[in-house]
C-alpha atoms as a PDB file:
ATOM      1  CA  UNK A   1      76.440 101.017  69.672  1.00  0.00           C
ATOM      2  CA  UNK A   2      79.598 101.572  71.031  1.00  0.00           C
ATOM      3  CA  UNK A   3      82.744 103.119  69.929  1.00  0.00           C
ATOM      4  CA  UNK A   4      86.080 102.292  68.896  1.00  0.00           C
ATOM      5  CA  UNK A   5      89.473 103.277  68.068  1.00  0.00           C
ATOM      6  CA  UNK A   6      92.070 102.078  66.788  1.00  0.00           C
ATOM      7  CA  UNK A   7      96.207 103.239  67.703  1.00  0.00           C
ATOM      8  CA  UNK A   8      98.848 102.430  65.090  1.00  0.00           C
ATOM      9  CA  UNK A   9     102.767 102.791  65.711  1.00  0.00           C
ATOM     10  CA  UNK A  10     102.919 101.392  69.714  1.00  0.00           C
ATOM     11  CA  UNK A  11     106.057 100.774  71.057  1.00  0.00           C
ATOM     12  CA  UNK A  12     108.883  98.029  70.315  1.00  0.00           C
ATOM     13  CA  UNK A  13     107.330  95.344  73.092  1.00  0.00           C
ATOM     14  CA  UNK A  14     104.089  97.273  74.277  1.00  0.00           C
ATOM     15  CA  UNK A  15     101.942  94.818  72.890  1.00  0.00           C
ATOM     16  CA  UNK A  16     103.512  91.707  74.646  1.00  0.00           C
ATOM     17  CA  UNK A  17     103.930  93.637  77.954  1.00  0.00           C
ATOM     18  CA  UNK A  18      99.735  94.476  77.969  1.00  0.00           C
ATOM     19  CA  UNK A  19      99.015  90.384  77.219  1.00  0.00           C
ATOM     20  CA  UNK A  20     100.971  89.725  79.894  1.00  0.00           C
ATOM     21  CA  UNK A  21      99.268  92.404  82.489  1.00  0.00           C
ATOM     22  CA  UNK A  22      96.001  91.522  80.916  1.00  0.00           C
ATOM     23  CA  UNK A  23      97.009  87.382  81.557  1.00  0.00           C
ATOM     24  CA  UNK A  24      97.920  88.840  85.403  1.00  0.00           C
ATOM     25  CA  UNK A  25      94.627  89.900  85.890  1.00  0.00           C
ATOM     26  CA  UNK A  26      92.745  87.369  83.990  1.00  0.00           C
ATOM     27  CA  UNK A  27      91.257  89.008  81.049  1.00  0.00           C
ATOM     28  CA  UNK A  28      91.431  90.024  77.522  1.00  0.00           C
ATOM     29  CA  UNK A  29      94.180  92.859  76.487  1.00  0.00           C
ATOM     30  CA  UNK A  30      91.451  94.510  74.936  1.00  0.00           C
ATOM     31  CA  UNK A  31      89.500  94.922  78.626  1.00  0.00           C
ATOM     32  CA  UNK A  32      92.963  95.209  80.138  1.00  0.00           C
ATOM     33  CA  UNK A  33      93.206  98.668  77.147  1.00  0.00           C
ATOM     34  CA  UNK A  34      90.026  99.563  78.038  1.00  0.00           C
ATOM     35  CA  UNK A  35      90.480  99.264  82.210  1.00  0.00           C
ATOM     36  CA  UNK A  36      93.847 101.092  81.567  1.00  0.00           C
ATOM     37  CA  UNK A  37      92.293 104.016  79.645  1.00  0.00           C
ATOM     38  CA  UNK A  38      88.837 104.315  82.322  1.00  0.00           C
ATOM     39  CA  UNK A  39      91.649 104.463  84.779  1.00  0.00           C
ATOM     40  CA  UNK A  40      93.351 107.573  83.071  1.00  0.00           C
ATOM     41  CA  UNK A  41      90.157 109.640  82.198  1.00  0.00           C
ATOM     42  CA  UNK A  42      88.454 109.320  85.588  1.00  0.00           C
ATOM     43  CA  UNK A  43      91.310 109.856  87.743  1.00  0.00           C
ATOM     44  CA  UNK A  44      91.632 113.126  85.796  1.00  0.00           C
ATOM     45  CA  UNK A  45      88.280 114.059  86.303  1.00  0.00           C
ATOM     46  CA  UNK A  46      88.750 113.479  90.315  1.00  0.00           C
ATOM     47  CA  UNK A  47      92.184 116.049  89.949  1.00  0.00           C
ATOM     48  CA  UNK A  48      90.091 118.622  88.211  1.00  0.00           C
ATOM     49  CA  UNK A  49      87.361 118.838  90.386  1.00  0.00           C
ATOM     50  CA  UNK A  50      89.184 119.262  93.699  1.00  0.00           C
ATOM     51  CA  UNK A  51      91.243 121.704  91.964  1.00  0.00           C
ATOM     52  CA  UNK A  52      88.207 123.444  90.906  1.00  0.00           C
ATOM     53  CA  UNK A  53      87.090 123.379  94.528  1.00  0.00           C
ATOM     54  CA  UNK A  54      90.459 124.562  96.022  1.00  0.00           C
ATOM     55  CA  UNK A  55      89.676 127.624  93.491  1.00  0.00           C
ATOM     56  CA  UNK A  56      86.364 128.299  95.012  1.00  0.00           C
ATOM     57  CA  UNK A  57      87.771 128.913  98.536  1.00  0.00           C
ATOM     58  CA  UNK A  58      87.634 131.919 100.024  1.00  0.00           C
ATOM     59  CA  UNK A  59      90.507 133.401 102.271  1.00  0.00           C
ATOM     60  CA  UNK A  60      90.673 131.642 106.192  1.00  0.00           C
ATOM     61  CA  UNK A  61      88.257 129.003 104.797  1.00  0.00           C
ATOM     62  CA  UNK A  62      89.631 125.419 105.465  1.00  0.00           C
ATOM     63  CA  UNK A  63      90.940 123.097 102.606  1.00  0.00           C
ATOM     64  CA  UNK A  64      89.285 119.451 103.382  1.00  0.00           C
ATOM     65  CA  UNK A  65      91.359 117.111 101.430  1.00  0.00           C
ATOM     66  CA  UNK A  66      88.995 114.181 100.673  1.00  0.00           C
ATOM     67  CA  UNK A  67      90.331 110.236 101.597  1.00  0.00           C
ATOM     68  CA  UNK A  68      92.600 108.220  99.722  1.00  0.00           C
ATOM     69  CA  UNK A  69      90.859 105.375  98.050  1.00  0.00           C
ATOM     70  CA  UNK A  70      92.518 102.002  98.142  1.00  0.00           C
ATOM     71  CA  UNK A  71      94.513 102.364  94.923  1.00  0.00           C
ATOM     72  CA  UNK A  72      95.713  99.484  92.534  1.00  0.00           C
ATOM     73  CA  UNK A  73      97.168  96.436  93.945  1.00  0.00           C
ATOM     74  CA  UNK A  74     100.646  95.910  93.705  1.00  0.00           C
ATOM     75  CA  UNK A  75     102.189  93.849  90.785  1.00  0.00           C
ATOM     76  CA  UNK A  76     103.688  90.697  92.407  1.00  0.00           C
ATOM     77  CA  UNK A  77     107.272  90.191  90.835  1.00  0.00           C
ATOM     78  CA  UNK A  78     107.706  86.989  91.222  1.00  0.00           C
END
């Protein structure tokens, strides 16, 4: 089973502005919602554990800063 939620009060024109992202990338608003929020949580989780590593480091060690991934694409504005 999995979970759900529900979020009351959104915005004046939040709604129509996810339909249309969701219609940009050719799927439902509620996978766009869902993509948006996996997005949030597990870039978090990448923040806290390099910070948690930059903790760790003793003095003279060296700081490897780990590759860029390639990101979201860009919204076309057209």
């Amino acid at each position: 089973m999995s979970d759900s939620m529900v979020v009351r009060k959104l915005p004046a024109g939040l709604k129509q502005r996810l339909r249309v992202r969701a219609a940009a990338h050719g799927r439902s608003v509620e996978a766009e919602v869902r993509s948006i929020l996996m997005d949030a949580v597990y870039a978090d989780d990448f923040v806290v554990t390099w910070l948690e590593d930059v903790a760790t480091l003793t003095p003279g060690e060296e700081l490897v800063v780990p590759e860029r991934g390639h990101g979201r694409e860009p919204v076309p504005f057209e």
